[in-house]
N, C-alpha and C. Protein backbone atom coordinates (compact mmCIF):
# COMPACT_ATOMS: atom_id res chain seq x y z
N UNK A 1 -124.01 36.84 181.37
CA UNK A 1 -123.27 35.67 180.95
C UNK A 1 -122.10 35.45 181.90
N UNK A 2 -121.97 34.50 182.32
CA UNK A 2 -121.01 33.99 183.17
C UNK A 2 -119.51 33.25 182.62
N UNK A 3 -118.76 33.68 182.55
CA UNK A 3 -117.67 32.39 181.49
C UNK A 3 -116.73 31.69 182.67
N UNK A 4 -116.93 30.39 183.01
CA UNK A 4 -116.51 30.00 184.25
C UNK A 4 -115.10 29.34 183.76
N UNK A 5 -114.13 29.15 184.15
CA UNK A 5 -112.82 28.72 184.02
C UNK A 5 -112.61 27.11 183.37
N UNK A 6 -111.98 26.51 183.10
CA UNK A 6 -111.85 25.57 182.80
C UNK A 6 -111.11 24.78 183.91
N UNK A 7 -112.35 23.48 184.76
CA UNK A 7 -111.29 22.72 185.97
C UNK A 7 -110.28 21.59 185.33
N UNK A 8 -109.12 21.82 185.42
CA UNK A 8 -108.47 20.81 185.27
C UNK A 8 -108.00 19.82 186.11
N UNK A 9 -108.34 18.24 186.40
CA UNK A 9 -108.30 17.41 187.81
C UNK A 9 -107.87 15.77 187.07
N UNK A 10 -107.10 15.32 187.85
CA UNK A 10 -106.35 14.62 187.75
C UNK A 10 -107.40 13.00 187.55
N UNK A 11 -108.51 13.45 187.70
CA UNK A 11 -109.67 12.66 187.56
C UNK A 11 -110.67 12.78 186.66
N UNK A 12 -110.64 11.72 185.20
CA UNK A 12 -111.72 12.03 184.25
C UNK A 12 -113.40 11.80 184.98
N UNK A 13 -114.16 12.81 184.30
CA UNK A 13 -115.58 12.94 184.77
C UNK A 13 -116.06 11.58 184.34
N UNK A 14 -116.94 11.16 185.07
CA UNK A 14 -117.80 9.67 184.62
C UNK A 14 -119.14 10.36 184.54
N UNK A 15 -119.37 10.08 183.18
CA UNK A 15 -120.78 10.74 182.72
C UNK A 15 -122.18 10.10 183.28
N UNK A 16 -123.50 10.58 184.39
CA UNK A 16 -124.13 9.79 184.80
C UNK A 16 -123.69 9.77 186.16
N UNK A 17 -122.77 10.44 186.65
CA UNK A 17 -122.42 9.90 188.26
C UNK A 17 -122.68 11.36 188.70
N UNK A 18 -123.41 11.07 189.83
CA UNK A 18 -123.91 12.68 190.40
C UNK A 18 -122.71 13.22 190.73
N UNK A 19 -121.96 12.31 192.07
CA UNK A 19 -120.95 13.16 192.69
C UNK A 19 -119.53 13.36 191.90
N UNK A 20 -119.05 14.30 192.41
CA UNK A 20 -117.75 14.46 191.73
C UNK A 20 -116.57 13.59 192.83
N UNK A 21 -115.56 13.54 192.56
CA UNK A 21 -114.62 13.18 193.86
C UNK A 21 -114.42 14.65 194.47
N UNK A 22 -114.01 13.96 195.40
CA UNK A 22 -113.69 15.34 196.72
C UNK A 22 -113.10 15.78 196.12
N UNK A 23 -111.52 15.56 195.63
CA UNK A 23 -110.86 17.05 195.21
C UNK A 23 -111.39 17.84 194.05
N UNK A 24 -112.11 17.25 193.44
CA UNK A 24 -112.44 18.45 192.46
C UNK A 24 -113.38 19.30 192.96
N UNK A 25 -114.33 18.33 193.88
CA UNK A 25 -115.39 19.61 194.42
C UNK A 25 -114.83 20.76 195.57
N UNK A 26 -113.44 20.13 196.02
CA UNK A 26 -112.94 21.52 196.66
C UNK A 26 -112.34 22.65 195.63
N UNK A 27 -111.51 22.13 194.55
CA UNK A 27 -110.98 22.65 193.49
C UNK A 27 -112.49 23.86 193.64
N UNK A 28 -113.39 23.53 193.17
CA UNK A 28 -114.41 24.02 192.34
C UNK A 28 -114.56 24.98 193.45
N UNK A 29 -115.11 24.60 195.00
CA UNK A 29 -115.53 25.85 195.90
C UNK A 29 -114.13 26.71 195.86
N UNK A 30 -112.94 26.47 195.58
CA UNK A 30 -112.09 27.19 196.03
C UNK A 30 -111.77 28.72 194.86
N UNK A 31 -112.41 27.76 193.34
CA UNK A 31 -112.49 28.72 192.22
C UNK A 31 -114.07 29.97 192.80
N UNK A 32 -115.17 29.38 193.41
CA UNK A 32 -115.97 29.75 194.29
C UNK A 32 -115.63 31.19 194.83
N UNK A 33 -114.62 30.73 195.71
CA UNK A 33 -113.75 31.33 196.35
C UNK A 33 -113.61 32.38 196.14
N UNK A 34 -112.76 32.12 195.32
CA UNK A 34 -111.64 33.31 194.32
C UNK A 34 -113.07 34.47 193.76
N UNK A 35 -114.09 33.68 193.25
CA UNK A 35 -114.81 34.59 192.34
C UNK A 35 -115.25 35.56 193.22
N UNK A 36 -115.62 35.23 194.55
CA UNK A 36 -116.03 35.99 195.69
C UNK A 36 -115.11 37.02 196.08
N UNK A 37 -114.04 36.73 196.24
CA UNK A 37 -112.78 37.79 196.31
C UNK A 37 -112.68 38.95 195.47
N UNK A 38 -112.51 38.07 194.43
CA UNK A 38 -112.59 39.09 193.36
C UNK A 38 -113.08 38.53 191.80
N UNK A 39 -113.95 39.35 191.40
CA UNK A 39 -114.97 38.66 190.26
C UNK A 39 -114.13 38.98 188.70
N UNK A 40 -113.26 40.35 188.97
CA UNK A 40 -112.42 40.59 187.92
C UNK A 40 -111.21 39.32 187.44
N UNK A 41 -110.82 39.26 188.58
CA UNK A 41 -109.84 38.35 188.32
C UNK A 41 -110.27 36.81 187.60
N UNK A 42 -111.46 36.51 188.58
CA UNK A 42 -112.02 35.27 187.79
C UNK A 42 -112.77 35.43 186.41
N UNK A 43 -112.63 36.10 185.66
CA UNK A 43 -112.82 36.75 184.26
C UNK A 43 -112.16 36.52 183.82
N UNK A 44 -110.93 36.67 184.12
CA UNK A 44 -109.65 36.14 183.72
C UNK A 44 -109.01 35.00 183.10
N UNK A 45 -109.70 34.10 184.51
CA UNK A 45 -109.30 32.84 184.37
C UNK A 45 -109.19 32.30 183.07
N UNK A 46 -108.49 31.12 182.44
CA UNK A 46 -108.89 30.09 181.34
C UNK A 46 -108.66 28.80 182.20
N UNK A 47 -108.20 28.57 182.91
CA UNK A 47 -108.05 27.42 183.54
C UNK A 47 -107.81 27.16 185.38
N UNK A 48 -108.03 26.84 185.86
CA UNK A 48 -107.29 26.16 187.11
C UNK A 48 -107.15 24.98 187.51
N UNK A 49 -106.12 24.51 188.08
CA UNK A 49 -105.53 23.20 188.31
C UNK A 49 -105.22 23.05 189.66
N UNK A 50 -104.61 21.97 190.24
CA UNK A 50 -103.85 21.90 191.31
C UNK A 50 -102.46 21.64 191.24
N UNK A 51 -101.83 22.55 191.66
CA UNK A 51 -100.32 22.87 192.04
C UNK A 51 -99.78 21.81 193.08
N UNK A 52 -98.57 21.84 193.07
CA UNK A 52 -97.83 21.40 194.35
C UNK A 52 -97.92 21.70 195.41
N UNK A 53 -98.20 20.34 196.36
CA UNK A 53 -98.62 20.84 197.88
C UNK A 53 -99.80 21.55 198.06
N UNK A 54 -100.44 21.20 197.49
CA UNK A 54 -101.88 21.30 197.84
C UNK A 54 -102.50 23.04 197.45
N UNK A 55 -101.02 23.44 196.25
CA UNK A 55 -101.52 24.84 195.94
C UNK A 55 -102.40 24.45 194.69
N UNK A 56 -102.74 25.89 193.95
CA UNK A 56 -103.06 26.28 192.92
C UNK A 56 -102.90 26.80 191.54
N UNK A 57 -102.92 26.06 190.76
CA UNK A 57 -102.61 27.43 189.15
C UNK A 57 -103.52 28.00 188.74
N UNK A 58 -103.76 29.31 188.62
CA UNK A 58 -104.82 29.39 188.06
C UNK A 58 -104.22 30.75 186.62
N UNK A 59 -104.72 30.00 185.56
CA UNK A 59 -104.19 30.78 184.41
C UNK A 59 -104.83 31.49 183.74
N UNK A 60 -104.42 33.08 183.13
CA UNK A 60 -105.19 33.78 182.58
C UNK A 60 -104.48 33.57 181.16
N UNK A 61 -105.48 33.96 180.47
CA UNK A 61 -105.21 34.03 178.46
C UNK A 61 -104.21 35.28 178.31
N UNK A 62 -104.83 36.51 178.76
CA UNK A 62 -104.54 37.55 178.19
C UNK A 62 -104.19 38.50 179.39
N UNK A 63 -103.05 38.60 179.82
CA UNK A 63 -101.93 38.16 179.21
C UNK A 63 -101.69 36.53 179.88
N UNK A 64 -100.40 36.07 179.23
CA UNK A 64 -100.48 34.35 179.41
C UNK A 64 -99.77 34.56 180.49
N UNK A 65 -100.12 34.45 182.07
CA UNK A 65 -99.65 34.34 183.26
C UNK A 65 -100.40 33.62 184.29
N UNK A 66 -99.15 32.32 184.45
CA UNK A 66 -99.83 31.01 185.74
C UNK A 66 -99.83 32.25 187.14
N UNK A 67 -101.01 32.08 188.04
CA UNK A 67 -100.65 32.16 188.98
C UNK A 67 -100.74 31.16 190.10
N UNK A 68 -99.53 31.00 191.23
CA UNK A 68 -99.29 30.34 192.19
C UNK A 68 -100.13 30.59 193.27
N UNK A 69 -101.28 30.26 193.74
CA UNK A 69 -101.95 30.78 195.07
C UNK A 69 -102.08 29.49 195.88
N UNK A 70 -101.93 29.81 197.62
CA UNK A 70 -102.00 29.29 198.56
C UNK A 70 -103.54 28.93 198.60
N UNK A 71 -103.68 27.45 199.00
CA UNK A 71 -105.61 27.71 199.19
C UNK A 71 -105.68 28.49 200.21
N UNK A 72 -106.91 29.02 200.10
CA UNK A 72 -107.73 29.92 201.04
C UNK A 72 -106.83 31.62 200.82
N UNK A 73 -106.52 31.69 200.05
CA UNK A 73 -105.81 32.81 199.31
C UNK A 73 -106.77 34.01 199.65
N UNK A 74 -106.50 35.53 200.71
CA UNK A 74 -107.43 36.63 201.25
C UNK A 74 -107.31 37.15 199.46
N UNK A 75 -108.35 38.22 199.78
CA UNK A 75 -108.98 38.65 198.66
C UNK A 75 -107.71 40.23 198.81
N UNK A 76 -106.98 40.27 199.72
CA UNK A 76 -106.07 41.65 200.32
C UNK A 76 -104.74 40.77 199.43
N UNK A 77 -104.43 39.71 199.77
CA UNK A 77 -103.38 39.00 199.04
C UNK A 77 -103.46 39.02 197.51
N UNK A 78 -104.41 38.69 197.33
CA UNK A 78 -104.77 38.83 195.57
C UNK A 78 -104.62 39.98 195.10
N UNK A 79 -105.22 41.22 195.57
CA UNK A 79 -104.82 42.64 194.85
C UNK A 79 -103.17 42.66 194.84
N UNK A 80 -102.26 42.56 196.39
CA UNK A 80 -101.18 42.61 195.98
C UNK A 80 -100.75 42.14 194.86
N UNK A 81 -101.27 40.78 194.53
CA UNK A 81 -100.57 39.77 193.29
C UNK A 81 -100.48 40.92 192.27
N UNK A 82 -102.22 41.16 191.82
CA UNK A 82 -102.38 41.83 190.47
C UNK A 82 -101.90 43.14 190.40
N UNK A 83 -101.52 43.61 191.69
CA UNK A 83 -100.79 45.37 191.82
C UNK A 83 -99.68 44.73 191.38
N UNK A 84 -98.35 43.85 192.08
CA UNK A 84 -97.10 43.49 191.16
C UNK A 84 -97.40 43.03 190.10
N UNK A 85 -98.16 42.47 189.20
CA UNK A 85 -98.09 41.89 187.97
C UNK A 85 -98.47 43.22 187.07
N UNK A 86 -98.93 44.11 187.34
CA UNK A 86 -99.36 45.31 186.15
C UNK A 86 -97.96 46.55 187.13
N UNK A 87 -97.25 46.38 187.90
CA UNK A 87 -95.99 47.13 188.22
C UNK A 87 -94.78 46.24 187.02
N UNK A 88 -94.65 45.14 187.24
CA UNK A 88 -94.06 43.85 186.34
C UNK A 88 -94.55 44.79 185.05
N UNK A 89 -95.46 44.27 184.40
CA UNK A 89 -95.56 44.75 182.45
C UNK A 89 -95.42 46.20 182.57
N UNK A 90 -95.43 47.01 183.54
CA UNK A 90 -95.10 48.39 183.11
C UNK A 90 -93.18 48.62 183.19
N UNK A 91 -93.11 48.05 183.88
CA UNK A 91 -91.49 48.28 183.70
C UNK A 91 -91.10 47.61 182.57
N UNK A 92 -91.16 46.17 182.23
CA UNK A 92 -90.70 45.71 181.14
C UNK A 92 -91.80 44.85 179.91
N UNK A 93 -92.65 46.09 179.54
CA UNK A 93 -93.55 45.47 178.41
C UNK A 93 -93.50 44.53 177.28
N UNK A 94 -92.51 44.31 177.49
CA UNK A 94 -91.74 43.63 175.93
C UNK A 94 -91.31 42.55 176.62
N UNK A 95 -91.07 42.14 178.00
CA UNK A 95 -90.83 40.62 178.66
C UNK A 95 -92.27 40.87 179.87
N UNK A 96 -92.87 39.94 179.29
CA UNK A 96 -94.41 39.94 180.06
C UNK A 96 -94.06 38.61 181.14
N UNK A 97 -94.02 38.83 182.74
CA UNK A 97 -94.20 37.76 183.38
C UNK A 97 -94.73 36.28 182.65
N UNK A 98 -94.56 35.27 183.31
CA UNK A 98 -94.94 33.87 182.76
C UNK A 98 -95.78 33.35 184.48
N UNK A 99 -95.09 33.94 185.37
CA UNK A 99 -95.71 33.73 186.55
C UNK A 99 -95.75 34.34 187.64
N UNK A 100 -96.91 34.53 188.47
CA UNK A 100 -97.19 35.49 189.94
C UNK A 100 -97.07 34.57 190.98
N UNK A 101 -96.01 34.28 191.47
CA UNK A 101 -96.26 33.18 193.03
C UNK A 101 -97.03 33.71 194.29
N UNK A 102 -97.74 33.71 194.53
CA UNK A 102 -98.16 34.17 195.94
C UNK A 102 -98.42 33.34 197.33
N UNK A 103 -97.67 32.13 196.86
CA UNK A 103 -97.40 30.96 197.77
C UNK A 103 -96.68 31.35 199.54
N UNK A 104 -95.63 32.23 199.11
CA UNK A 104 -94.92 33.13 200.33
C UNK A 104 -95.45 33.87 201.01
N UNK A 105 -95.47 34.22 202.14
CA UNK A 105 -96.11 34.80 203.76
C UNK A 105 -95.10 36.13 203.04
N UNK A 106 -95.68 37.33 202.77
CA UNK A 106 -95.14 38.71 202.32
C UNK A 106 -94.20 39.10 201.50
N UNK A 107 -94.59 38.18 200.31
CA UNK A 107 -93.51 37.60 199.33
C UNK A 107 -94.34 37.58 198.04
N UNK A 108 -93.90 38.43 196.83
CA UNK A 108 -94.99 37.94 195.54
C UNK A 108 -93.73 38.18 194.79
N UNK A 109 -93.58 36.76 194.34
CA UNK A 109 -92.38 35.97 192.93
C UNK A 109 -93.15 36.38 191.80
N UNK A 110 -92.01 37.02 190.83
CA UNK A 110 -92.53 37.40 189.19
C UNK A 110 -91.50 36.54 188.59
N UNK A 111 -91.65 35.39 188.32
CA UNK A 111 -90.95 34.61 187.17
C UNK A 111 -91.30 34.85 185.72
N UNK A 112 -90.07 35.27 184.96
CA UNK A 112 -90.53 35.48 183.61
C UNK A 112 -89.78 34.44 182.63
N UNK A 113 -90.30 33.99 181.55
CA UNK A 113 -89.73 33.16 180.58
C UNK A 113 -88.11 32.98 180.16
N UNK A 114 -87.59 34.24 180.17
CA UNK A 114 -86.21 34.31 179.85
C UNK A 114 -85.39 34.04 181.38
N UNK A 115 -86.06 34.03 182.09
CA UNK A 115 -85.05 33.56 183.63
C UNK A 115 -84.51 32.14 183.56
N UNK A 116 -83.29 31.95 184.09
CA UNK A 116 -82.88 30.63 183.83
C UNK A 116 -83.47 29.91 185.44
């Protein structure tokens, strides 16, 4: 069983029309992508969207954390993410990140809910 993410695109589907618009069908190879990288992570998923500047959100349920990825995001970049995000809930279990940025060139942002 496969449980594929939910695309969220700024464009409702027209029922009956083969093609999709371009950005969603990149959206879609880029979730593609990701699953290829890493198949755990896209398990994860409940949703992905498009971010600012041509990034990404892609959100997991459990625990509830957006992450920020650059397209074309290496599959070496992504472990970093998920190595700081399970370093993040082990130090402070009781304030669970809200977000992983990995938008930055050797840089992974943990924004959590109570940050102003």
């Amino acid at each position: 069983r496969l449980d594929l993410p939910i695309l969220e695109t700024e464009y409702p589907f027209v029922e009956g029309r083969r093609i999709m618009p371009s950005r969603t069908r990149v959206l879609a190879s880029e979730v593609n992508r990701l699953m290829q990288a890493d198949t755990a992570f896209l398990q994860m998923l409940s949703e992905v969207r498009w971010g600012k500047d041509s990034s990404l959100v892609a959100r997991w349920s459990k625990p509830d954390v957006d992450f920020l990825l650059p397209f074309g995001l290496s599959a070496k970049r992504l472990r970093e993410g998920l190595i700081v995000l399970a370093h993040a809930i082990n130090q402070t279990p009781h304030d669970l990140p809200k977000s992983v940025d990995l938008r930055f060139a050797d840089l992974v942002v943990v924004r959590r809910a109570n940050e102003n």
